[in-house]
Protein backbone atom coordinates (compact mmCIF):
# COMPACT_ATOMS: atom_id res chain seq x y z
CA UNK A 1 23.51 15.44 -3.02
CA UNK A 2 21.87 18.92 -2.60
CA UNK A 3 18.83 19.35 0.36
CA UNK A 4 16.45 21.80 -1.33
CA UNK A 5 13.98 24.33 -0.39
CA UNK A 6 11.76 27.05 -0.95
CA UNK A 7 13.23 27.39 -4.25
CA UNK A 8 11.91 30.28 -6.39
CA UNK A 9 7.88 30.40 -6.47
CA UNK A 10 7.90 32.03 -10.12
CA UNK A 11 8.52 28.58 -12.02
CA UNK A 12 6.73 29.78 -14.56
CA UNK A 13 4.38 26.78 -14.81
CA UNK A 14 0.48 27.75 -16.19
CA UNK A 15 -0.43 24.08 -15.86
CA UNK A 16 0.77 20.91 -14.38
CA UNK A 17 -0.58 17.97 -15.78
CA UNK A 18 -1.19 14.63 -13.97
CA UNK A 19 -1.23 11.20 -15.91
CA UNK A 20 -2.57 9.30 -13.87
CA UNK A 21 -5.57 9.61 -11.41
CA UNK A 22 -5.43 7.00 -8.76
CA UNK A 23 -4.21 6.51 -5.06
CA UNK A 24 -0.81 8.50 -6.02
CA UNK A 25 -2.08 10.78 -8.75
CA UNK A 26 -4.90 12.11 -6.92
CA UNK A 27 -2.82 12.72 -4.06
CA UNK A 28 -0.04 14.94 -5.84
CA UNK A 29 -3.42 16.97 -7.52
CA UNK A 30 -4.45 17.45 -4.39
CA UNK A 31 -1.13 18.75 -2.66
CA UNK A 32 -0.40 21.54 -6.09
CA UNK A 33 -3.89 22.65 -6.08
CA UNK A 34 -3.87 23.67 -2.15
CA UNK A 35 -0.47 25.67 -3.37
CA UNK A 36 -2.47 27.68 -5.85
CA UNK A 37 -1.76 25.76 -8.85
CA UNK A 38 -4.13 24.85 -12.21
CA UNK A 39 -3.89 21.22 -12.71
CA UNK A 40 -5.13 18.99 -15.70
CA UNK A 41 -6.35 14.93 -14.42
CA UNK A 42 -5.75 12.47 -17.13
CA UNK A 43 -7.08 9.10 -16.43
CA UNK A 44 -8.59 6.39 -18.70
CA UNK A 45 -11.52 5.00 -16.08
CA UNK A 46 -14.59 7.11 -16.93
CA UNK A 47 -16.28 6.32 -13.67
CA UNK A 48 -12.97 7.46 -11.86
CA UNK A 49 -13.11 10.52 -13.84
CA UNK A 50 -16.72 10.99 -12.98
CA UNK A 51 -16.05 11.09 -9.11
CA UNK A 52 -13.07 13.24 -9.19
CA UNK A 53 -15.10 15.90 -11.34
CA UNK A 54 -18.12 16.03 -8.41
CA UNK A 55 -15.21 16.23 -5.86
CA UNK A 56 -15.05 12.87 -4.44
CA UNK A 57 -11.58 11.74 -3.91
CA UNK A 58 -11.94 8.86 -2.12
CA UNK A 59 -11.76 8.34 1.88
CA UNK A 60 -9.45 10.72 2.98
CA UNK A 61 -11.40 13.49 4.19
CA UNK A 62 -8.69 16.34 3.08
CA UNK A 63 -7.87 14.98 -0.29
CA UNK A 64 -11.89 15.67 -1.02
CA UNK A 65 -11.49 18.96 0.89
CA UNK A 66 -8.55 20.46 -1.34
CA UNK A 67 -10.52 19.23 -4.51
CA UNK A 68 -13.95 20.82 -4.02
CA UNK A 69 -12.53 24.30 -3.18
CA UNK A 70 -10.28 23.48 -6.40
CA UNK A 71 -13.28 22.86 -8.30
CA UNK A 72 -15.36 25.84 -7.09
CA UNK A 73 -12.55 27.63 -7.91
CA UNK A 74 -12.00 26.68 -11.68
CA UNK A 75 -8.49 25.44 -10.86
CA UNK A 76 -8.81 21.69 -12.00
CA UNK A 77 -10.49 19.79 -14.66
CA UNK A 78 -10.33 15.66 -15.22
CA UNK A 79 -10.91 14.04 -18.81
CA UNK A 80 -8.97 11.02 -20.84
CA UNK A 81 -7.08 12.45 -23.54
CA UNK A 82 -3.81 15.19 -23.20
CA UNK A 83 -4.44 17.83 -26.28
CA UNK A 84 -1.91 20.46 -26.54
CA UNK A 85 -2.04 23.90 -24.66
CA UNK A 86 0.00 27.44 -25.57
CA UNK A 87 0.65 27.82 -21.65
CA UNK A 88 3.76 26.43 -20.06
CA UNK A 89 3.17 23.43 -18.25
CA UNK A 90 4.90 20.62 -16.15
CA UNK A 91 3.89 16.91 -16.53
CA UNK A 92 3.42 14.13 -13.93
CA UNK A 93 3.54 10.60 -14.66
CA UNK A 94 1.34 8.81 -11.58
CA UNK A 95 0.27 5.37 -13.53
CA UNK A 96 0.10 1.65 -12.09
CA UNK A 97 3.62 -0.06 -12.16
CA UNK A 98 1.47 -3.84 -11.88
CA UNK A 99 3.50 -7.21 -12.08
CA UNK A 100 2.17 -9.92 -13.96
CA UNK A 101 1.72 -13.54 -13.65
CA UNK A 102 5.21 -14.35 -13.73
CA UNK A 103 6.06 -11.38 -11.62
CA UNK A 104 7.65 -9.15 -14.41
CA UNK A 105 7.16 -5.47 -14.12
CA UNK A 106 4.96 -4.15 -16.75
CA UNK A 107 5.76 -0.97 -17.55
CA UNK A 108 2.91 -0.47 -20.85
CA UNK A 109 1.24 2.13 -18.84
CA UNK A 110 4.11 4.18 -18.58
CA UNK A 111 5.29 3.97 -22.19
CA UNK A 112 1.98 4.71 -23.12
CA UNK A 113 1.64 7.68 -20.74
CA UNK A 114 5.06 9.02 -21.89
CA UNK A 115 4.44 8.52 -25.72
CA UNK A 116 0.96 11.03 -25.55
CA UNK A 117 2.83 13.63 -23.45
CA UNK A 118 5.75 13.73 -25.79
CA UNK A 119 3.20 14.15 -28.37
CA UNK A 120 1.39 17.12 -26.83
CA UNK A 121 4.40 18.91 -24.78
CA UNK A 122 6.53 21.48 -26.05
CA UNK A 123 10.44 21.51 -26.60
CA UNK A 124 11.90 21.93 -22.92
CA UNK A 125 9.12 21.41 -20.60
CA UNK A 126 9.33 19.12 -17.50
CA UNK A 127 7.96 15.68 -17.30
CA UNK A 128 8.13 13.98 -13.82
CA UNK A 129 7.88 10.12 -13.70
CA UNK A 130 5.84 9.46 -10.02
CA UNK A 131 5.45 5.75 -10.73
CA UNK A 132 7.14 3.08 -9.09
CA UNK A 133 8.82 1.79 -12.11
CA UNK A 134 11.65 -0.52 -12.81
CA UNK A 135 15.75 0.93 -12.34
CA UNK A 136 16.34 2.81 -15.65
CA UNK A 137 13.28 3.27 -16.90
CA UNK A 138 13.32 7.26 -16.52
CA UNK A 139 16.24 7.09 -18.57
CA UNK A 140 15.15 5.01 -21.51
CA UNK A 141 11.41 6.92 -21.79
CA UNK A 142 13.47 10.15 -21.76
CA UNK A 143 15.84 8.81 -24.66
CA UNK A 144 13.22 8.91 -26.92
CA UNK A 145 11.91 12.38 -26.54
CA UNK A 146 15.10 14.61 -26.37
CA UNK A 147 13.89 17.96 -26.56
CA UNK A 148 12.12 17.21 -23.53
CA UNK A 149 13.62 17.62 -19.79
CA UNK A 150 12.97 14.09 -18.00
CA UNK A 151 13.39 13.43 -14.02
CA UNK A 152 12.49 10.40 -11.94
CA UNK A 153 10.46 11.90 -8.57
CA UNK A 154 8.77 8.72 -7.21
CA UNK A 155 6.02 8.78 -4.49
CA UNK A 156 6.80 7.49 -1.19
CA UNK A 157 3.22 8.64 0.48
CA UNK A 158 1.54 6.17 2.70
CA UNK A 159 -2.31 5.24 2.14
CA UNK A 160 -4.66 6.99 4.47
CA UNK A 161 -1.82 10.09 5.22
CA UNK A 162 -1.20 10.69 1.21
CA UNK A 163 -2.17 14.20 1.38
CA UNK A 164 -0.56 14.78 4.56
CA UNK A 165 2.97 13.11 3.38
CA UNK A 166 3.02 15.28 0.07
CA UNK A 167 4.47 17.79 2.31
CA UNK A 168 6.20 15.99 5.34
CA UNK A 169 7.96 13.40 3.18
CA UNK A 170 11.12 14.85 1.59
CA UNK A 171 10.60 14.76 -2.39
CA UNK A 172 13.59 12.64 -4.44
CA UNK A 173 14.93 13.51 -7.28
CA UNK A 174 16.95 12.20 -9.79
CA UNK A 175 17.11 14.69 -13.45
CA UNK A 176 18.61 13.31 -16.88
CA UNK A 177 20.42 16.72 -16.94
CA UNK A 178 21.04 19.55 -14.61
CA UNK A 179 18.10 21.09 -15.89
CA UNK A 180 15.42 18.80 -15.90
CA UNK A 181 16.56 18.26 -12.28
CA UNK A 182 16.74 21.98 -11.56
CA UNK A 183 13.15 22.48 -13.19
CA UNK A 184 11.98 19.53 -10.84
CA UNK A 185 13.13 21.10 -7.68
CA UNK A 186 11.52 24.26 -8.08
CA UNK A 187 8.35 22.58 -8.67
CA UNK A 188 8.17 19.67 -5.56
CA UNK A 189 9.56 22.51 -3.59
CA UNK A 190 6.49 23.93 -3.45
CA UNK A 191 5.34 21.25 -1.48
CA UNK A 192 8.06 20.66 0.81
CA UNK A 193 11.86 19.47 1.16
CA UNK A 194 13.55 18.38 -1.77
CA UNK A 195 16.61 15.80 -1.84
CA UNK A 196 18.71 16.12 -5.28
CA UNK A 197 20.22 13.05 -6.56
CA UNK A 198 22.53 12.51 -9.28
CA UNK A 199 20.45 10.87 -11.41
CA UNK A 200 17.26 9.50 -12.09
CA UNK A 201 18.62 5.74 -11.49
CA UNK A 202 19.37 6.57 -7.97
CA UNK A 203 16.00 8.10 -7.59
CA UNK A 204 14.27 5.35 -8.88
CA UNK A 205 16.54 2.75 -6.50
CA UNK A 206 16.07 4.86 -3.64
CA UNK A 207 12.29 4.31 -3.61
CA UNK A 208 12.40 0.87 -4.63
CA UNK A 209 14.96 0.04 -1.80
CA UNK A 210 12.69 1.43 0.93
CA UNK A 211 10.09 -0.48 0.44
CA UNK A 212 12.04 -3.80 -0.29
CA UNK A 213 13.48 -2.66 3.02
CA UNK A 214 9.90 -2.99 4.75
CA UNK A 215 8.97 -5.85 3.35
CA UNK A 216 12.11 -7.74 4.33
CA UNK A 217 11.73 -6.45 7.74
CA UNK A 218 8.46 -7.91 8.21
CA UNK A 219 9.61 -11.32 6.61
CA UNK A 220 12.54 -11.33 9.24
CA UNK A 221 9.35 -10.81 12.18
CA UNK A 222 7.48 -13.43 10.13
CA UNK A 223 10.53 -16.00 10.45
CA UNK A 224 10.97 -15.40 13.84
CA UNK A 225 6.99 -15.64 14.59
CA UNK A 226 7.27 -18.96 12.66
CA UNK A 227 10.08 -20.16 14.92
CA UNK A 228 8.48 -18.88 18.51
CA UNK A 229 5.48 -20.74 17.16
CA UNK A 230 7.37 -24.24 16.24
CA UNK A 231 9.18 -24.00 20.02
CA UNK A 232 6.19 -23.25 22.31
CA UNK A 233 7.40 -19.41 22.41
CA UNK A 234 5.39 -15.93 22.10
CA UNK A 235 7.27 -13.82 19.08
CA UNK A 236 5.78 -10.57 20.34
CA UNK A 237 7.10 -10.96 24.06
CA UNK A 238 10.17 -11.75 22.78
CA UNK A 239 9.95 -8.94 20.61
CA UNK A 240 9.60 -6.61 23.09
CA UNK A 241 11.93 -7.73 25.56
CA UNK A 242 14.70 -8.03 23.25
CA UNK A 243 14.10 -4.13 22.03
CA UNK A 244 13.85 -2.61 25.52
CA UNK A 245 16.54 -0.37 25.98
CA UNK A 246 18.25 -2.06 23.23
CA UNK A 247 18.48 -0.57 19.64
CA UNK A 248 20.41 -2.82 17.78
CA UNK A 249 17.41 -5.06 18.00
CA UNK A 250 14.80 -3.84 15.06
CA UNK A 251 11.99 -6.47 14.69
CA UNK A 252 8.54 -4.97 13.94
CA UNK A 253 5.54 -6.97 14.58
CA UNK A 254 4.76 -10.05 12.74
CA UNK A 255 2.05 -10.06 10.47
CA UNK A 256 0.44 -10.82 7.42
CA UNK A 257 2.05 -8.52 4.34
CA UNK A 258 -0.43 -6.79 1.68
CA UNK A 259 -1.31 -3.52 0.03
CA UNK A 260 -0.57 -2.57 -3.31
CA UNK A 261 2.93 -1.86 -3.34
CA UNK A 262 4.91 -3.90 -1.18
CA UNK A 263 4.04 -7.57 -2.90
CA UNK A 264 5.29 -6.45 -6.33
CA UNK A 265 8.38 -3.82 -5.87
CA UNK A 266 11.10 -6.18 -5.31
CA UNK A 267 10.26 -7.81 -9.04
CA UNK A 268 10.01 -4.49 -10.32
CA UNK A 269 14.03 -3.87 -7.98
CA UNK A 270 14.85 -7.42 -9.07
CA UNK A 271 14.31 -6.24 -12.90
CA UNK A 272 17.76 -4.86 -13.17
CA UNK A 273 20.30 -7.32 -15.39
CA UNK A 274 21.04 -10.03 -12.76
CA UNK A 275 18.42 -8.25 -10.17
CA UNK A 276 17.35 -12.34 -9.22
CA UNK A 277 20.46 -13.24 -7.95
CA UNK A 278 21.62 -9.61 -6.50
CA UNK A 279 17.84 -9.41 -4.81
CA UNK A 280 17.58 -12.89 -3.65
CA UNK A 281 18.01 -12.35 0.08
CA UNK A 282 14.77 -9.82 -0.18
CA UNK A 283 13.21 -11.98 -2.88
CA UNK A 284 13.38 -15.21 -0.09
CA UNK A 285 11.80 -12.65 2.21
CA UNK A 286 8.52 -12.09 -0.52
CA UNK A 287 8.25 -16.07 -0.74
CA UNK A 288 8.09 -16.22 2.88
CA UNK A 289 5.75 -13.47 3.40
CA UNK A 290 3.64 -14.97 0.20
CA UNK A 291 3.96 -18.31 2.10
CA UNK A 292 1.67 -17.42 4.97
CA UNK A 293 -1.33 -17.30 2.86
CA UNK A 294 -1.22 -21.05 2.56
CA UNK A 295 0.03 -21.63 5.94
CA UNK A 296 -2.82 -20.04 7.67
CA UNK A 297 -5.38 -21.37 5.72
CA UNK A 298 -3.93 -24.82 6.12
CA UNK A 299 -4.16 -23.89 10.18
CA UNK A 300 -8.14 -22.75 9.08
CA UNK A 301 -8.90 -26.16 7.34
CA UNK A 302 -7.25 -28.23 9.87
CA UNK A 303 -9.59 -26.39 13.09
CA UNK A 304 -12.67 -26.73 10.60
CA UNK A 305 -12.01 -30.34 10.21
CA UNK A 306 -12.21 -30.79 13.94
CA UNK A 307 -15.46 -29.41 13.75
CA UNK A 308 -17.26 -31.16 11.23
CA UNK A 309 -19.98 -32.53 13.08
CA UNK A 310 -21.19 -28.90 14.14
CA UNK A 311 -23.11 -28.51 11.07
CA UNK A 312 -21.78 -25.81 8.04
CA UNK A 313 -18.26 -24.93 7.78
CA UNK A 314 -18.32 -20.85 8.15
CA UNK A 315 -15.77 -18.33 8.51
CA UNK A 316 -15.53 -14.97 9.36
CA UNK A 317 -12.79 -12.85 8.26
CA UNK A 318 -12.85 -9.13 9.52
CA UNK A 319 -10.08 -6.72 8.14
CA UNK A 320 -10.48 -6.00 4.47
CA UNK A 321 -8.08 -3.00 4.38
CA UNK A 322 -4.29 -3.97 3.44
CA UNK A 323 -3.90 -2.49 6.63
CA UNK A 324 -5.51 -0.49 9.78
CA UNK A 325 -6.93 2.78 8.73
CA UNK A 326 -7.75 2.37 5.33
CA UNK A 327 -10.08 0.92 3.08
CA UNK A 328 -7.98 0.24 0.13
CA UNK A 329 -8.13 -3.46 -0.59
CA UNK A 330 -5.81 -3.62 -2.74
CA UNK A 331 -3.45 -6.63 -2.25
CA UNK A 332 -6.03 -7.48 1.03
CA UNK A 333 -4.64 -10.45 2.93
CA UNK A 334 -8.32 -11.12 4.14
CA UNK A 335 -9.90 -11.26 0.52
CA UNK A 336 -7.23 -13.31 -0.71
CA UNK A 337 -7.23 -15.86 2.44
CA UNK A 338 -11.25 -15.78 1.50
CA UNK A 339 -10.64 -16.52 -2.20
CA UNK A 340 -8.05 -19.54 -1.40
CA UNK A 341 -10.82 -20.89 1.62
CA UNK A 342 -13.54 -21.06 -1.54
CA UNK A 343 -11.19 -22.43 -3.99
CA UNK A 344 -10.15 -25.12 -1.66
CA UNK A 345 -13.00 -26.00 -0.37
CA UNK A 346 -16.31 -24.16 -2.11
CA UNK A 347 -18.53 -25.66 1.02
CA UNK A 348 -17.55 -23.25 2.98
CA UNK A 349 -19.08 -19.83 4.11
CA UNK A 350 -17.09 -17.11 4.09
CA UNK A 351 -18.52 -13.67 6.07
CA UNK A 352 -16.21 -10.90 5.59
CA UNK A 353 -16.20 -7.47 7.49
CA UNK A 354 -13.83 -4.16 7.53
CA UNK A 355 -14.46 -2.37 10.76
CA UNK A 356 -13.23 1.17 8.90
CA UNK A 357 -16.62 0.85 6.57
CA UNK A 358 -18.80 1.73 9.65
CA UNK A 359 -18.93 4.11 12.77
CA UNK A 360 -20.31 1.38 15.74
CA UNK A 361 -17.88 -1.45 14.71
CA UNK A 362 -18.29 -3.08 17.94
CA UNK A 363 -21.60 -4.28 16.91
CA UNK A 364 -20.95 -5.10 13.68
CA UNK A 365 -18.10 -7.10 14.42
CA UNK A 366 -19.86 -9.70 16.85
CA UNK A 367 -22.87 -9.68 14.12
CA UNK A 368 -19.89 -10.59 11.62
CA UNK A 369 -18.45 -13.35 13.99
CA UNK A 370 -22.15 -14.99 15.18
CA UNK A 371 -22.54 -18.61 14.86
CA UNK A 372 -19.30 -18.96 12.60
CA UNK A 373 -16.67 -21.71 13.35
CA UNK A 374 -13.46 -19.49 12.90
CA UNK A 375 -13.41 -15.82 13.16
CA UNK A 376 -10.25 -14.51 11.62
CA UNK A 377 -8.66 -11.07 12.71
CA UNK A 378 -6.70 -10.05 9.15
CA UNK A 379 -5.27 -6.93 9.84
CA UNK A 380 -4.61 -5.15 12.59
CA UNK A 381 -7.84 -2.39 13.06
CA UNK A 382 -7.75 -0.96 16.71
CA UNK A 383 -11.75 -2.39 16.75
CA UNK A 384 -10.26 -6.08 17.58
CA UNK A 385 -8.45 -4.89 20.46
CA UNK A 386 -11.77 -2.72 21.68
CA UNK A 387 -13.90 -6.01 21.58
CA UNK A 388 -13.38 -7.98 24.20
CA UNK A 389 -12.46 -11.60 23.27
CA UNK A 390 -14.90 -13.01 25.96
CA UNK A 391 -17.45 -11.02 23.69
CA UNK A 392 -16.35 -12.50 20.47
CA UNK A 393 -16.06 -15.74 22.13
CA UNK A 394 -19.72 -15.38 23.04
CA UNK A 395 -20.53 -15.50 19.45
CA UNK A 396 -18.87 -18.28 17.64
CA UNK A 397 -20.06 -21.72 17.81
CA UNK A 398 -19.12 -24.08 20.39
CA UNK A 399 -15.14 -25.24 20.14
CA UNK A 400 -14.66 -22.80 17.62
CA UNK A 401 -11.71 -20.12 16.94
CA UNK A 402 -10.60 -16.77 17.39
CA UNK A 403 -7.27 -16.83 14.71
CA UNK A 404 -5.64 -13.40 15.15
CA UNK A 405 -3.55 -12.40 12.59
CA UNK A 406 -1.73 -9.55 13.77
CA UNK A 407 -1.57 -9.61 17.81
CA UNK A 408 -3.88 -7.12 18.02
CA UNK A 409 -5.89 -9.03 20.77
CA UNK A 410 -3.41 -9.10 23.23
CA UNK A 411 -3.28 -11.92 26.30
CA UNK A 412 -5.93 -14.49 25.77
CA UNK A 413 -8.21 -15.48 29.17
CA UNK A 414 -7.18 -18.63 30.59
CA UNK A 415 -10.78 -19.79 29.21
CA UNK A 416 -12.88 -18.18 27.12
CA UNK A 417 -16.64 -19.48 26.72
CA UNK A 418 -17.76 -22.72 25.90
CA UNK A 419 -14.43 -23.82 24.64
CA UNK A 420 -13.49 -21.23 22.21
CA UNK A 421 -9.94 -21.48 21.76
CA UNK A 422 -7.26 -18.43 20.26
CA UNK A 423 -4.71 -18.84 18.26
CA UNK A 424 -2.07 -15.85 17.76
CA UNK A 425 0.21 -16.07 14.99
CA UNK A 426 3.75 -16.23 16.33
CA UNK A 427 2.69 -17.18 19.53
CA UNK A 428 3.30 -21.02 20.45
CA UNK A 429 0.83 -23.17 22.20
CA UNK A 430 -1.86 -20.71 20.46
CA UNK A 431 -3.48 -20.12 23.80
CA UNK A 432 -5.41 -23.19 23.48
CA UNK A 433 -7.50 -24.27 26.40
């Protein structure tokens, strides 16, 4: 394995093109064009296309930043279709990896992407796969365009810091031959650190196994949370004792598991000949962090039944983001909890609230919360903690519930106002008064 950088600037590269315009795409466009470089957006959403040509790149304020001064500068264009070009130029693959219904990786978007670049690149040039895709899948898409030099560089940003991360993050790589690898280096150099692998399997693998790795992490916390709860305990003091001065002892926080990346990538690591069997310990962890989204409704449905007689069944969930500090609801925990509360029972209201959408979330989060019978806390926003629970308390209807997701709340009052109860997940007795 050879740690790489600052390799040569004069990669001879007029163009780099990016397939691929979303969360990850957007965010490698971003990082080239603050190092000087032209780059060419391909994407097939017009109205995506539309935004990215005025300069708005979504809510990260230095991803917009870098792509106006890009744009005043002539450096970048956006359109839908790759046509050919007599410069030199370097592709990127960033397209969505999803899973479908029966949690196979579907992988047309990156045959598709592959199939117009090899028809518009020229012998030798570099195309870079970015997207999370299944373990030999670089491989196979470069077998059928020979002439062209294939590596694997997946993107292991995190949302709300993907700008930021292009350059703190060490880049992977994984070439089909010494050269495509070589040709890879130079370029993600420019951005920052650059770890050589062997191959383009082991690049692929490598960012597949650190996210399995987080997920399975938080479905050990989530076990134990489930435990603490069934013996009267509280997870997170247990937690914390247990990893005081003691670093054997790992456990993040329990919570509620979301986003777009986490739910799917150990199908798309499981995809490998005999991946079920040779994933199952992390593939039990997905179940179990899957499971909650029934358990906690279940816990929802059983407090609204004990309030039946206090008129409409309504419930607030704030925290729309897959997590704090972002707005990307993709894989959101709180829409899907409010999409399984309709289906189950279509009587009930459902108020829903992100406290990143607004700058006085304070007030906007008891407005959210006022009159309803639960008020559910779905990820874990800083504005939950800032609110005091007295306050929220204040607000929901008599012998109703603050359900608190992530711990975020911290010790609940011995009594909170006119028999509001909170319930913690992981934290037996729920704090009930």
């Amino acid at each position: 394995m050879n740690h790489t950088q600052n390799l040569s600037a004069g990669i001879g590269i007029d163009q780099i093109v990016i397939v691929g315009c979303g969360t990850v795409g957007i965010a490698l466009t971003a990082a080239f064009l603050t190092r000087g470089f032209q780059v060419l957006g391909i994407d097939s959403d017009p109205e995506r296309l539309a935004a990215l040509s005025r300069g708005a790149a979504g809510e990260e304020i230095a991803l917009t930043d870098a792509l106006q001064k890009a744009i005043v500068e002539g450096r970048v264009e956006f359109g839908q279709t790759l046509h050919s070009s007599s410069g030199r130029r370097a592709y990127v693959i960033a397209v969505p990896t999803p899973v479908d219904a029966a949690s196979a990786p579907v992988t047309s978007n990156v045959d598709e992407a592959f199939a117009a670049i090899a028809d518009s690149a020229r012998a030798s040039e570099l195309v870079v796969v970015r997207s999370t895709v299944p373990i030999g899948t670089t491989r196979r898409l470069g077998a059928s365009a020979p002439g062209l030099r294939v590596a694997s560089c997946p993107d292991r940003c995190a949302g709300g810091a993907s700008l930021a991360e292009q350059f703190s993050v060490p880049h992977i790589i994984g070439g089909l031959d010494p050269f495509a690898a070589a040709l890879a280096s130079a370029l993600f150099s420019r951005l920052g650190e650059v770890v050589t692998l062997g191959s383009p399997e082991a690049a692929e693998a490598a960012k597949l196994f650190c996210n399995v790795q987080r997920d399975t992490l938080f479905a050990i916390a989530n076990q134990f949370a489930l435990i603490a709860e069934s013996l009267g305990l509280d997870f997170d003091e247990i937690r914390t004792a247990a990893g005081h001065a003691y670093p054997r002892f790992l456990a993040t926080r329990a919570r509620p598991v979301g986003g777009p990346c986490l739910p799917k990538d150990v199908h798309i690591l499981a995809a490998i000949p005999g991946g079920r069997a040779l994933a199952g310990l992390s593939l039990a962890g997905r179940e179990l962090n899957h499971s909650l989204l029934d358990l906690i409704m279940e816990n929802i449905l059983a407090h609204l039944s004990r309030m039946e007689s206090k008129g409409p069944a309504t419930v607030a969930i704030l925290g729309l983001g897959f997590k704090a500090g972002t707005t990307d609801r993709r894989g959101s925990f709180g829409l899907a909890l409010g999409e399984r509360l309709q289906s189950r029972r279509p009587d009930i209201l459902i108020r829903t609230f992100e406290p990143a959408d607004v700058d006085d979330y304070r007030s906007s989060v008891r407005s959210t919360v006022a009159g309803t019978a639960v008020a559910v806390l779905a990820n874990d926003h800083p504005a939950f903690a800032a609110v005091p629970l007295t306050a929220l308390a204040d607000e929901l209807k008599a012998g109703g519930m603050i359900y608190d997701l992530c711990g975020t709340t911290g010790p609940a009052p011995l009594r909170l106002p006119r028999g509001v109860v909170v319930r913690v997940f992981g934290r037996g007795s729920h704090g009930l008064t």
